[in-house]
N, C-alpha and C. Protein backbone atom coordinates (compact mmCIF):
# COMPACT_ATOMS: atom_id res chain seq x y z
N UNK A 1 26.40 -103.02 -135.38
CA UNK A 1 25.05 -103.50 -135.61
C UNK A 1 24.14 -102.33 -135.86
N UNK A 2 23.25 -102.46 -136.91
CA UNK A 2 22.24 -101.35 -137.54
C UNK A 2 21.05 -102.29 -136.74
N UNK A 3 19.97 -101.59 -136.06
CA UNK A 3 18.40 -101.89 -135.64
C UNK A 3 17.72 -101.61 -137.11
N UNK A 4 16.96 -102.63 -137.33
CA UNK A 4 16.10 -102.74 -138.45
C UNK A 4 14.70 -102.53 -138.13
N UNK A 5 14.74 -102.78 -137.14
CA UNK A 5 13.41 -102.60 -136.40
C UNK A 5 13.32 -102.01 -134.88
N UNK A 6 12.88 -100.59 -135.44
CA UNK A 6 12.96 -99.69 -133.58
C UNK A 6 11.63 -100.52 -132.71
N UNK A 7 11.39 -101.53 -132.33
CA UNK A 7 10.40 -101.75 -131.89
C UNK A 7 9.19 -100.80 -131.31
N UNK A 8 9.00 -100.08 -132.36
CA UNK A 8 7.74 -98.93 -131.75
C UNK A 8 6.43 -98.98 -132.94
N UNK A 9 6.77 -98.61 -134.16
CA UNK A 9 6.38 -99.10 -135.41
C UNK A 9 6.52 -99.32 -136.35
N UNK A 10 5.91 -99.45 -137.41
CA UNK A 10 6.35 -100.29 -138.38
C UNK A 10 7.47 -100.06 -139.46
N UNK A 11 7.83 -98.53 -138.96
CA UNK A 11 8.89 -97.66 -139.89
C UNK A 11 10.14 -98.73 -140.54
N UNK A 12 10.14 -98.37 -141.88
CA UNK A 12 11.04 -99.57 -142.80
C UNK A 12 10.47 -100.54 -143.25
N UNK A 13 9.29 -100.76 -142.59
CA UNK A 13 8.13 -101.98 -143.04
C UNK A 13 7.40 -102.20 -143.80
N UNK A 14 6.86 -102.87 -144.61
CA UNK A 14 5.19 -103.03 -145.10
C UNK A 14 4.57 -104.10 -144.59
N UNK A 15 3.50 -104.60 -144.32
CA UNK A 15 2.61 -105.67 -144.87
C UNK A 15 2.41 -106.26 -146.13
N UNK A 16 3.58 -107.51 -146.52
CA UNK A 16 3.48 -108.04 -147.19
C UNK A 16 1.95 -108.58 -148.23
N UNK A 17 2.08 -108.25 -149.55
CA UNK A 17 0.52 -108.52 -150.56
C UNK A 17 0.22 -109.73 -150.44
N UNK A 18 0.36 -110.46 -149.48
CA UNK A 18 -0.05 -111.73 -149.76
C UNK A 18 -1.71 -112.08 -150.07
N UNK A 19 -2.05 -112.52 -150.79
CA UNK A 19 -3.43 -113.12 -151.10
C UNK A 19 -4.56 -113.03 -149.94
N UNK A 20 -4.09 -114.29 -148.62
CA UNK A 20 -4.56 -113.89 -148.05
C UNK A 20 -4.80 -112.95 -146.39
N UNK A 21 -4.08 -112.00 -146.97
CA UNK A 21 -4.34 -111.13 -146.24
C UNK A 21 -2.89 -111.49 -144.84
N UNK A 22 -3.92 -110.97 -143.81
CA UNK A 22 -3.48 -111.03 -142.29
C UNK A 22 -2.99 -110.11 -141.73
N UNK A 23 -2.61 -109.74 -140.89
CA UNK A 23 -2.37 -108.80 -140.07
C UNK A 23 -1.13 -108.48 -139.29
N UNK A 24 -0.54 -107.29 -139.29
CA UNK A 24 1.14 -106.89 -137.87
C UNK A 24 0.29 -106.03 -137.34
N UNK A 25 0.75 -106.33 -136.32
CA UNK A 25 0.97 -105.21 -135.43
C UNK A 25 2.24 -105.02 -134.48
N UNK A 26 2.40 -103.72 -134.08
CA UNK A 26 3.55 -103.51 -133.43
C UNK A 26 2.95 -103.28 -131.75
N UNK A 27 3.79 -103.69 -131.00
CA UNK A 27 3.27 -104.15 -129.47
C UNK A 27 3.84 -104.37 -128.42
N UNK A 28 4.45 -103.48 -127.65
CA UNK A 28 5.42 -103.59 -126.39
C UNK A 28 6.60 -103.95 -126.66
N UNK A 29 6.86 -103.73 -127.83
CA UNK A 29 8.19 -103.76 -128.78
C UNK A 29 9.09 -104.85 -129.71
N UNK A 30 7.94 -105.39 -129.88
CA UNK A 30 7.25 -106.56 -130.64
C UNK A 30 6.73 -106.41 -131.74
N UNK A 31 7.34 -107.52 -132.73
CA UNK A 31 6.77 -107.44 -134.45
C UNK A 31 5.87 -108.46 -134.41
N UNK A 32 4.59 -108.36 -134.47
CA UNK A 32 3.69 -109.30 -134.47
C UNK A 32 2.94 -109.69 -135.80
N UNK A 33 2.84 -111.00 -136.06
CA UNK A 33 2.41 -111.47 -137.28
C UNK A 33 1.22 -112.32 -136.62
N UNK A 34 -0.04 -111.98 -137.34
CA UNK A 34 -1.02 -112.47 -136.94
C UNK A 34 -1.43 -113.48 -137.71
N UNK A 35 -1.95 -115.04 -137.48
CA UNK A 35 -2.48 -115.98 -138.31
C UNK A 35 -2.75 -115.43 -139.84
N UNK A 36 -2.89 -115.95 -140.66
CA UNK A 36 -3.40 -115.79 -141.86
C UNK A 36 -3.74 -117.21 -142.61
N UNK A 37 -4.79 -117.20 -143.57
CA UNK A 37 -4.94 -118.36 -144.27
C UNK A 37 -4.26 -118.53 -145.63
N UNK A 38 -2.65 -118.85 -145.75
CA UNK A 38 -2.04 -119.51 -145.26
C UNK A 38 -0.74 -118.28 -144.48
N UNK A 39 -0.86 -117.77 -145.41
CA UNK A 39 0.27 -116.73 -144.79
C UNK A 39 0.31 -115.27 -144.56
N UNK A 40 0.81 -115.13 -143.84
CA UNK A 40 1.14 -113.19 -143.07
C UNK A 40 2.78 -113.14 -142.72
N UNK A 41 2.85 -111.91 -143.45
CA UNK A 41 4.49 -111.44 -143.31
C UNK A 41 4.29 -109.98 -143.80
N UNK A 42 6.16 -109.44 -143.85
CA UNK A 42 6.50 -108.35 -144.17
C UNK A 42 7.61 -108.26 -144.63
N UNK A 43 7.87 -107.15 -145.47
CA UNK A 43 8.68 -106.71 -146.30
C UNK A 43 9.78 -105.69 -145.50
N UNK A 44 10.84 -105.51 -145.86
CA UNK A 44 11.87 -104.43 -145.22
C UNK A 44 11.53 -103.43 -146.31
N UNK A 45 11.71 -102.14 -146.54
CA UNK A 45 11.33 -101.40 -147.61
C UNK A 45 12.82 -100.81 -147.91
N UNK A 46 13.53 -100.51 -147.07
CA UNK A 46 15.14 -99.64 -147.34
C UNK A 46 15.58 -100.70 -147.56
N UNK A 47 16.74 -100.38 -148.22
CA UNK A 47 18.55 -100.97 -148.58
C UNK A 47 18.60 -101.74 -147.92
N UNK A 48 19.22 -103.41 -148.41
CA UNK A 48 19.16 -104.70 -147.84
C UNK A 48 20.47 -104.83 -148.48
N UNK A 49 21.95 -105.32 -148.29
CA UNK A 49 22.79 -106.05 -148.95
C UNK A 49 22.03 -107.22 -149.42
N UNK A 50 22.79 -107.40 -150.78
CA UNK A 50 22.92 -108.86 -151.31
C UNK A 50 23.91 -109.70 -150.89
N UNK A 51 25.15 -109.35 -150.28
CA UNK A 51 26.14 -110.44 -149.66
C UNK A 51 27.06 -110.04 -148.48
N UNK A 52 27.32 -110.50 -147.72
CA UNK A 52 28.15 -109.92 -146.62
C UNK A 52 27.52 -109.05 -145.74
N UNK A 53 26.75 -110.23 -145.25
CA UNK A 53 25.75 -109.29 -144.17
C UNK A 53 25.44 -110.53 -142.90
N UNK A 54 25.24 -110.12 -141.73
CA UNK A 54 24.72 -110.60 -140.78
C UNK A 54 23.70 -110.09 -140.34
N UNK A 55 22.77 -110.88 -139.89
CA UNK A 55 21.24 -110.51 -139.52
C UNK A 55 21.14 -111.57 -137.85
N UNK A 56 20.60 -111.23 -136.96
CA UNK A 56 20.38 -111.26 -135.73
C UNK A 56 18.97 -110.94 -135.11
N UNK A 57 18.05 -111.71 -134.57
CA UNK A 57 17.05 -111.38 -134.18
C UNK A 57 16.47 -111.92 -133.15
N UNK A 58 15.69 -112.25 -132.25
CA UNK A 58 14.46 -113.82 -131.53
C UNK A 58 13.44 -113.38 -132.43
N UNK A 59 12.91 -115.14 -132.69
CA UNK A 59 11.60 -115.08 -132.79
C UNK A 59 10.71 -116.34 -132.16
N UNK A 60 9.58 -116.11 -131.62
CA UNK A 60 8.55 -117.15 -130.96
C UNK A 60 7.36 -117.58 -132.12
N UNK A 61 7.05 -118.15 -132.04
CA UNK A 61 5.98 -118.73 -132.56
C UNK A 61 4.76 -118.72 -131.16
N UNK A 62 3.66 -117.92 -131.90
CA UNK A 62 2.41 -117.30 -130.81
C UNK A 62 1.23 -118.40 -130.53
N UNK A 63 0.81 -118.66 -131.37
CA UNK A 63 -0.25 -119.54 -131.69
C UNK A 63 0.42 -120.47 -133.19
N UNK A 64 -0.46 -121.69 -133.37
CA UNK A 64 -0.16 -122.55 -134.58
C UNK A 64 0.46 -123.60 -134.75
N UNK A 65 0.80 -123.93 -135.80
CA UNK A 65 1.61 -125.43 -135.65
C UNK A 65 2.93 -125.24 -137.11
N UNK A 66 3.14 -124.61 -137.68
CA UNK A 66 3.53 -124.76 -138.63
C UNK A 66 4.94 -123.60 -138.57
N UNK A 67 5.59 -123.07 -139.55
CA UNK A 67 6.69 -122.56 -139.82
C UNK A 67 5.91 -120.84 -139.04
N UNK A 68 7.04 -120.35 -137.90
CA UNK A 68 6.83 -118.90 -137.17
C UNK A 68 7.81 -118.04 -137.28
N UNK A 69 8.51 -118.49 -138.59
CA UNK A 69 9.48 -117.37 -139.65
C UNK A 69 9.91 -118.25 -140.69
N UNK A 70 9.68 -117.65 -141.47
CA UNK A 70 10.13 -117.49 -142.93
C UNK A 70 11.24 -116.33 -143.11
N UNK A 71 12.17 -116.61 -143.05
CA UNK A 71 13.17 -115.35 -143.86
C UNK A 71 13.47 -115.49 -145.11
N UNK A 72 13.04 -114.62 -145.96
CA UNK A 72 13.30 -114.49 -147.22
C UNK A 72 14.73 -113.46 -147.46
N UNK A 73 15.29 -114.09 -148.10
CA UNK A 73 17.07 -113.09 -147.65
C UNK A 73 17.81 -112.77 -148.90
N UNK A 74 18.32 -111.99 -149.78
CA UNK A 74 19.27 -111.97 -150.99
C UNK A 74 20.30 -112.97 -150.87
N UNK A 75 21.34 -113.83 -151.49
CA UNK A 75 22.43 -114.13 -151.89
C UNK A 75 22.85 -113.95 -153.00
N UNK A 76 23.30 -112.70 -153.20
CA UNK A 76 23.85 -112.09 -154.37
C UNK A 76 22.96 -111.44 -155.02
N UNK A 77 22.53 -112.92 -156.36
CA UNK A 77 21.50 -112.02 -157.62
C UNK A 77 20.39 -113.05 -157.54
N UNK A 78 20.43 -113.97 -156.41
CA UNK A 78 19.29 -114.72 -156.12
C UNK A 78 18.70 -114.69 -154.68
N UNK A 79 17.98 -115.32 -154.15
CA UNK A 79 17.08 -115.35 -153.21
C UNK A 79 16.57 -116.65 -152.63
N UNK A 80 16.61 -116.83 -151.49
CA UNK A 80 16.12 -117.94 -150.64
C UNK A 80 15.63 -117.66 -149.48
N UNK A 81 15.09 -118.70 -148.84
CA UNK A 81 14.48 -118.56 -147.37
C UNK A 81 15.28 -119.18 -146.55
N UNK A 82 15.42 -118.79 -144.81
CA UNK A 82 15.36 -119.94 -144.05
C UNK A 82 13.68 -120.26 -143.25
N UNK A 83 13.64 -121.56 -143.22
CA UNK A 83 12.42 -121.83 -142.39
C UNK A 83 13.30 -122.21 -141.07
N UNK A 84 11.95 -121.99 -140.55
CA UNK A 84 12.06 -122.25 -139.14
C UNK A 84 10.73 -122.44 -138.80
N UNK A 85 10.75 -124.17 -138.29
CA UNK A 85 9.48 -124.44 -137.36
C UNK A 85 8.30 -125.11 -138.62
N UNK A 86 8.63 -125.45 -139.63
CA UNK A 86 8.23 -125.85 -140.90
C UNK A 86 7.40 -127.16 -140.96
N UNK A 87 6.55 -127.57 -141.92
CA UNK A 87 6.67 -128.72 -141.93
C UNK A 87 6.02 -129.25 -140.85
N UNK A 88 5.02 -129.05 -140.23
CA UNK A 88 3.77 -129.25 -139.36
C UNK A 88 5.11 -128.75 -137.91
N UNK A 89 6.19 -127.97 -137.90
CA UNK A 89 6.48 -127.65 -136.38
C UNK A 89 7.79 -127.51 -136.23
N UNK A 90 8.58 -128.39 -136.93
CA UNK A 90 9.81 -128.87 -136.09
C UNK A 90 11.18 -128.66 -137.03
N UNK A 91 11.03 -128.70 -138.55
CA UNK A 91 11.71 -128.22 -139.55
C UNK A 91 12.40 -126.99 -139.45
N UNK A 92 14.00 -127.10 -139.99
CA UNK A 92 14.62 -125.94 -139.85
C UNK A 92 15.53 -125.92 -141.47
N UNK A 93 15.25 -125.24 -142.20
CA UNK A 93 16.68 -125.14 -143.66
C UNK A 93 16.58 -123.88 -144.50
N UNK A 94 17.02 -124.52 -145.57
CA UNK A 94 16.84 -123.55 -146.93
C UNK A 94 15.79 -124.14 -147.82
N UNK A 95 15.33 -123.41 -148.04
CA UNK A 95 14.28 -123.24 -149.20
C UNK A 95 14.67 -122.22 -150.54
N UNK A 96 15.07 -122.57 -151.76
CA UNK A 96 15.58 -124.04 -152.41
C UNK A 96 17.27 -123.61 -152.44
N UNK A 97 17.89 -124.99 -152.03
CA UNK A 97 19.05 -125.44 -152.87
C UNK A 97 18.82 -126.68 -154.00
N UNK A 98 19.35 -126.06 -154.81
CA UNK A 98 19.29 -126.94 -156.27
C UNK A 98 17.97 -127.59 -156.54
N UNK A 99 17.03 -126.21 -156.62
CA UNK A 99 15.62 -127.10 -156.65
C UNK A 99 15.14 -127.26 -156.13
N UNK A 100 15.26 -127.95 -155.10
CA UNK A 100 15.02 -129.04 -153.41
C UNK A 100 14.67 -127.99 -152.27
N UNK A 101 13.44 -128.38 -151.93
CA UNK A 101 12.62 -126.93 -150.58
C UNK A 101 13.44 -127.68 -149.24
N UNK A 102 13.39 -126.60 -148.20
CA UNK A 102 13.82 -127.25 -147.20
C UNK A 102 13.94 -128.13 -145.91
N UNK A 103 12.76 -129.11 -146.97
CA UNK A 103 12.35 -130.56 -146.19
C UNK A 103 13.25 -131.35 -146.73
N UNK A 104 13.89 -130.83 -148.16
CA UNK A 104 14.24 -132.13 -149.03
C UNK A 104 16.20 -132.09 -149.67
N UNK A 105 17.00 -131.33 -148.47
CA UNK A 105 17.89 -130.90 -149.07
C UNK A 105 18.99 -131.06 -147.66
N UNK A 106 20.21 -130.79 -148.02
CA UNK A 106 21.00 -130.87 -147.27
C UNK A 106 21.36 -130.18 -145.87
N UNK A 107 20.40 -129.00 -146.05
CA UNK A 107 19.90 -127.92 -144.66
C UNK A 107 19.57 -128.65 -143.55
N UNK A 108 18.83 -129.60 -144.19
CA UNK A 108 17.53 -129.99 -143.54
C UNK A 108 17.48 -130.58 -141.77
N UNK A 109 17.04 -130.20 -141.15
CA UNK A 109 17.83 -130.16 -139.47
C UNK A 109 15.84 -130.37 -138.70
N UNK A 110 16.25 -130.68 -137.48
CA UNK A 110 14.43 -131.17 -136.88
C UNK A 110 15.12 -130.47 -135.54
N UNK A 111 14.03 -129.57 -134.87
CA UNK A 111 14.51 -128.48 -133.62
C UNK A 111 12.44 -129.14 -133.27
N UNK A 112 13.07 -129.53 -131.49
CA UNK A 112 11.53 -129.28 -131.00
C UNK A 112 11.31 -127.87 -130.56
N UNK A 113 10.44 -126.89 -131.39
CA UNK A 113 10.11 -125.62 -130.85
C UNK A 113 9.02 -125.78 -129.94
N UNK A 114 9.06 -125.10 -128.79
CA UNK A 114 7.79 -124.83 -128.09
C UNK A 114 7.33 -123.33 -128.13
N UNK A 115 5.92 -123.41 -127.95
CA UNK A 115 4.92 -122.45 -128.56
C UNK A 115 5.32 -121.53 -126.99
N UNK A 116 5.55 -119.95 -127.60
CA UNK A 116 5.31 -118.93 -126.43
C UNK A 116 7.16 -118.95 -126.10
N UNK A 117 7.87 -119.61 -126.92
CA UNK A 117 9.55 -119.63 -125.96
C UNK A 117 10.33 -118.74 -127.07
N UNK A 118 11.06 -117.62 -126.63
CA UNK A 118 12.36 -117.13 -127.54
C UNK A 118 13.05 -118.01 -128.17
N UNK A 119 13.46 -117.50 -129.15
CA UNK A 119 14.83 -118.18 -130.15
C UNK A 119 15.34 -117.31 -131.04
N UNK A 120 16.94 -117.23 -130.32
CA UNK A 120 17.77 -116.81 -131.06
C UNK A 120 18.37 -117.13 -132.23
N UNK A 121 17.63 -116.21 -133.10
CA UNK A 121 18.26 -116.84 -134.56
C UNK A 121 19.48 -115.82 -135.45
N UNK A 122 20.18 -116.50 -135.65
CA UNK A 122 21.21 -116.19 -136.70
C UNK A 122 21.49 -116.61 -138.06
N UNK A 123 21.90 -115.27 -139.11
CA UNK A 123 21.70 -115.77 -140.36
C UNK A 123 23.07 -114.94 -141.07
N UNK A 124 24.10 -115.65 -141.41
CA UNK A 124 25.15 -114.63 -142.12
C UNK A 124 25.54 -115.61 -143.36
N UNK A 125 25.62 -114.05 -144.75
CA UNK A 125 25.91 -114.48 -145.69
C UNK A 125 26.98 -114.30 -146.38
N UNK A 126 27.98 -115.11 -146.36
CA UNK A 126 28.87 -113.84 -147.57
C UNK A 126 29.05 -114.63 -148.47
N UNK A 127 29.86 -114.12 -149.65
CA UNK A 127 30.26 -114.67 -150.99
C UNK A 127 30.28 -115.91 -151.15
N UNK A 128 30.73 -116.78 -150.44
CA UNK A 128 30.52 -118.25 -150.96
C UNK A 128 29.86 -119.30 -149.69
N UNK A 129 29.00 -118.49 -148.91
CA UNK A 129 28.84 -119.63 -147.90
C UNK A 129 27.31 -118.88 -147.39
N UNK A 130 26.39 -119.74 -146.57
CA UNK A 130 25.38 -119.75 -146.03
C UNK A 130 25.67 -120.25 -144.62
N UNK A 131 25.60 -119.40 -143.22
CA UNK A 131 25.67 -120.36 -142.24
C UNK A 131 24.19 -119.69 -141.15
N UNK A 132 23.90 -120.43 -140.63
CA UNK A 132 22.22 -120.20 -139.41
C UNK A 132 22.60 -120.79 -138.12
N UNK A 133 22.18 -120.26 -137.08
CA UNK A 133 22.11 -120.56 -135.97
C UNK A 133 20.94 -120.61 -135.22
N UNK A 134 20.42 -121.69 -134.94
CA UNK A 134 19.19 -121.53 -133.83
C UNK A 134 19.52 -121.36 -132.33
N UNK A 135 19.57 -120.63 -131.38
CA UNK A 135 20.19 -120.71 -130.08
C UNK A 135 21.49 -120.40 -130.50
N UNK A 136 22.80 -121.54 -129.83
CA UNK A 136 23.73 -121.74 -130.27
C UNK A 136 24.41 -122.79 -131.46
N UNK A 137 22.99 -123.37 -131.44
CA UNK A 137 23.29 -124.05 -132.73
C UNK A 137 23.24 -124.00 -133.88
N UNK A 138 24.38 -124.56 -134.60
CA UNK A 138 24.48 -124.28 -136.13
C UNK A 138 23.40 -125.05 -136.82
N UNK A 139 22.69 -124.70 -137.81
CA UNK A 139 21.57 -125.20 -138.05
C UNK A 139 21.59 -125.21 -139.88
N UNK A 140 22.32 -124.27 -139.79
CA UNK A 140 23.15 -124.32 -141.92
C UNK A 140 24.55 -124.40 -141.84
N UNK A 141 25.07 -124.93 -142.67
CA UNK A 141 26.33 -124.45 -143.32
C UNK A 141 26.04 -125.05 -144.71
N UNK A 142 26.50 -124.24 -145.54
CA UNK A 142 25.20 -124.00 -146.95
C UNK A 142 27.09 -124.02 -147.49
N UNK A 143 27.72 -124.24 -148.39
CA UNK A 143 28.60 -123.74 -149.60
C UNK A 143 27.81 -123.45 -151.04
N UNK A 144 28.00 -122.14 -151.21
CA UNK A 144 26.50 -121.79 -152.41
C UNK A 144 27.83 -121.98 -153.54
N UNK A 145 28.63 -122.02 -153.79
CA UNK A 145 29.39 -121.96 -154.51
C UNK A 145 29.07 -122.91 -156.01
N UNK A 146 28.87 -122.80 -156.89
CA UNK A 146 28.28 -123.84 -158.19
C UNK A 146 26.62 -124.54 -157.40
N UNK A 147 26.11 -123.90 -156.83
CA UNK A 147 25.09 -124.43 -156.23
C UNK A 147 23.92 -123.23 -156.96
N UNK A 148 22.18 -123.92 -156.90
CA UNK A 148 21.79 -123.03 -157.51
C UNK A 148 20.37 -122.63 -156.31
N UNK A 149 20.53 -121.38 -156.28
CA UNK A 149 19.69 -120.87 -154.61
C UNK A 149 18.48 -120.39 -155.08
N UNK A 150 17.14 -120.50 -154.81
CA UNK A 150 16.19 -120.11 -154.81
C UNK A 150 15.04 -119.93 -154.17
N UNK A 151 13.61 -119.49 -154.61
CA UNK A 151 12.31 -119.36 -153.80
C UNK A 151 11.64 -120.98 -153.91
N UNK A 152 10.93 -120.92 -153.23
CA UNK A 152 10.03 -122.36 -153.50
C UNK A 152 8.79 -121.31 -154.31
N UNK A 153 8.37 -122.27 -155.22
CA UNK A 153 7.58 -121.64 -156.04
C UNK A 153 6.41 -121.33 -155.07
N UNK A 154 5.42 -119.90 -155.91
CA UNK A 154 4.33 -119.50 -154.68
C UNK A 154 4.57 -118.07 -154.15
N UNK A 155 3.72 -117.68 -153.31
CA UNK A 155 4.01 -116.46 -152.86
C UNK A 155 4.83 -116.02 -151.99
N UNK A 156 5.50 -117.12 -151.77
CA UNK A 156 6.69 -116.58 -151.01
C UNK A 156 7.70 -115.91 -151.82
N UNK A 157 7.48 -115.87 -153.07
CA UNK A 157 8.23 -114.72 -153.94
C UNK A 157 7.79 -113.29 -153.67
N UNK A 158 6.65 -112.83 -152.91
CA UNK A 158 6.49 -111.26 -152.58
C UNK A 158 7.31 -111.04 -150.90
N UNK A 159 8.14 -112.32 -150.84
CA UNK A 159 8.74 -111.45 -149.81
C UNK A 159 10.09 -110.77 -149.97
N UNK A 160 10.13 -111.21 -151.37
CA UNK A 160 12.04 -110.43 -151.65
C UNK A 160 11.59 -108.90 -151.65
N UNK A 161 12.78 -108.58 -151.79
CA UNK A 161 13.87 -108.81 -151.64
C UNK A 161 14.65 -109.45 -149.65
N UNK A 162 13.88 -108.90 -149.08
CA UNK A 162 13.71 -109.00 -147.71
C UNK A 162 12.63 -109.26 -146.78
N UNK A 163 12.49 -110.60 -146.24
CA UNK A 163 11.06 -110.20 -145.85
C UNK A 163 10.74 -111.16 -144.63
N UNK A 164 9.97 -111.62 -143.74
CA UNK A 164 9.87 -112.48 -142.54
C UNK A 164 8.24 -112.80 -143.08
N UNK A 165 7.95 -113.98 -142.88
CA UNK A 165 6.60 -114.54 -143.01
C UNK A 165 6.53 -116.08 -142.09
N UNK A 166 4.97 -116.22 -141.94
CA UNK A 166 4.88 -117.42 -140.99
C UNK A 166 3.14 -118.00 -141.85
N UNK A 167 3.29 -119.06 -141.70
CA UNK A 167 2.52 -119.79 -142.05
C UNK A 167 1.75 -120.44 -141.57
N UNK A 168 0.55 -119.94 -141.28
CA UNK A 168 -1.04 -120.83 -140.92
C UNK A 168 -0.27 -120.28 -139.37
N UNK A 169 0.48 -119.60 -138.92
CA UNK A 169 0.95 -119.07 -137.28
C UNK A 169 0.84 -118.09 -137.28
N UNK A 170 1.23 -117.84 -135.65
CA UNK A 170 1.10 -116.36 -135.66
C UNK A 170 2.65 -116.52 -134.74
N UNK A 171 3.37 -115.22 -135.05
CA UNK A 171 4.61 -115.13 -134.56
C UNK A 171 5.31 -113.85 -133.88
N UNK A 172 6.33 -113.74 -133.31
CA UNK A 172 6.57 -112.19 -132.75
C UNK A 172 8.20 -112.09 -133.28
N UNK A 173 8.38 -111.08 -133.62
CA UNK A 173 9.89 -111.04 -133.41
C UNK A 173 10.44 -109.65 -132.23
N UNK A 174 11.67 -109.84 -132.17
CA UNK A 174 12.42 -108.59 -131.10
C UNK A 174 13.29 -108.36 -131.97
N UNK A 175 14.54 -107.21 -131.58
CA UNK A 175 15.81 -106.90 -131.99
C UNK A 175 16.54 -107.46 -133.44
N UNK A 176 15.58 -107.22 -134.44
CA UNK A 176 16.14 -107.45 -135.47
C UNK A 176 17.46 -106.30 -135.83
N UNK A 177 18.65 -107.24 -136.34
CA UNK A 177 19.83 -105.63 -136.39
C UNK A 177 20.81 -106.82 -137.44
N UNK A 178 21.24 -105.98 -138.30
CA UNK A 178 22.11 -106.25 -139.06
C UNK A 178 23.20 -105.73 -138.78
N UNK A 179 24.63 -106.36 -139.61
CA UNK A 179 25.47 -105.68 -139.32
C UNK A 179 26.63 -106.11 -141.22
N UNK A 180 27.88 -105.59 -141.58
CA UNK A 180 28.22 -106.08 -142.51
C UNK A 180 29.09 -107.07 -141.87
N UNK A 181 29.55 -108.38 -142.87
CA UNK A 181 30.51 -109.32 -142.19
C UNK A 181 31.47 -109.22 -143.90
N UNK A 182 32.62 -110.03 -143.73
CA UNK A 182 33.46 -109.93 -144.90
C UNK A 182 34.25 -111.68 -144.88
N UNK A 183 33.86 -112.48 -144.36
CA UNK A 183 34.10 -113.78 -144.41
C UNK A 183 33.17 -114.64 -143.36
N UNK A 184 33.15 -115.60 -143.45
CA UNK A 184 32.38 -116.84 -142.81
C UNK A 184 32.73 -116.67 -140.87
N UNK A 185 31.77 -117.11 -140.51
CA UNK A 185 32.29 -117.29 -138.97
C UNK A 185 32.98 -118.73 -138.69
N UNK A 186 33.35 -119.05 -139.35
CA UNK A 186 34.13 -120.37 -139.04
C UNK A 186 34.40 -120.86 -140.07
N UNK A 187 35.66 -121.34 -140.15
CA UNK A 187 36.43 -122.52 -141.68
C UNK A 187 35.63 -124.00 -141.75
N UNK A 188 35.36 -123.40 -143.15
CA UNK A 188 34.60 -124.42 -143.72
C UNK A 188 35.01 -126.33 -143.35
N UNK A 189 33.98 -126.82 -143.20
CA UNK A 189 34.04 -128.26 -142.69
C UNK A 189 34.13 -129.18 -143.49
């Protein structure tokens, strides 16, 4: 496992251009995303794989009602999100398979988050598969294979190549760390 984030500051980071605005700060070893109207995030600035990678992190949702990560992630030579907490709260998927955001697609999963609680999230990609974990639960199993992966139109395109954003919330993350993987964590279902 590589730390992506030394929880001290923002080193590897930016503040995502979003329109309107908003604010990080870094904080007792804490990635903090402060409200924004509609959105606040950030960018990774170093070397991100496009496939065969695992990513590992918590994140809370601080204040708000709406999605308290956005991961914007490579698969391959395209790009998608997972939400989490979406959709006035409770929404968990991909944003887009075949078009379809991730209210409206086969991801599509309902988690009651409560405001101020950890969650362990997991995200591994390799060559032909998408799988997420909220806690211990599986929350994707994606086959990208003849499938077509993308952004939802909007500014959630300034978070590629890599990037975490939250919407109309404010959110924290810990121990973000990657690592490489070379097949799926489990045979396909």
């Amino acid at each position: 496992w590589r730390d992506l984030f030394d929880g001290k500051s923002l080193a590897g980071w930016k503040l995502t251009e979003f329109e309107s605005g908003g604010s990080v700060e870094v904080q007792h070893g804490l990635l903090l995303l402060w409200q924004a109207d509609p959105f606040v995030g950030v960018n990774y600035t170093n070397d991100f794989p496009k496939v065969n990678y695992e990513l590992t992190f918590e994140a809370m949702r601080v204040a708000g009602s709406d999605f308290f990560c956005g991961l914007t992630f490579p698969v391959q030579d395209s790009f998608c999100s997972l939400i989490i907490g979406g959709w006035g709260g409770s929404l968990v998927g991909i944003s887009n398979v075949d078009g379809a955001d991730a209210s409206e697609n086969e991801t599509t999963t309902f988690i009651n988050f409560e405001t101020g609680r950890w969650y362990r999230v997991r995200l591994r990609v390799t060559e032909q598969r998408i799988e997420a974990w909220v806690e211990q639960k599986k929350v994707v199993d994606l086959i990208t294979t003849g499938r077509k992966l993308s952004l939802r139109f909007g500014d959630i395109e300034l978070s590629k190549p890599f990037g975490i954003a939250s919407w109309s919330t404010s959110s924290a993350f810990r121990g973000i760390k990657l690592r490489s993987v070379y097949e799926p964590a489990e045979p396909a279902r």
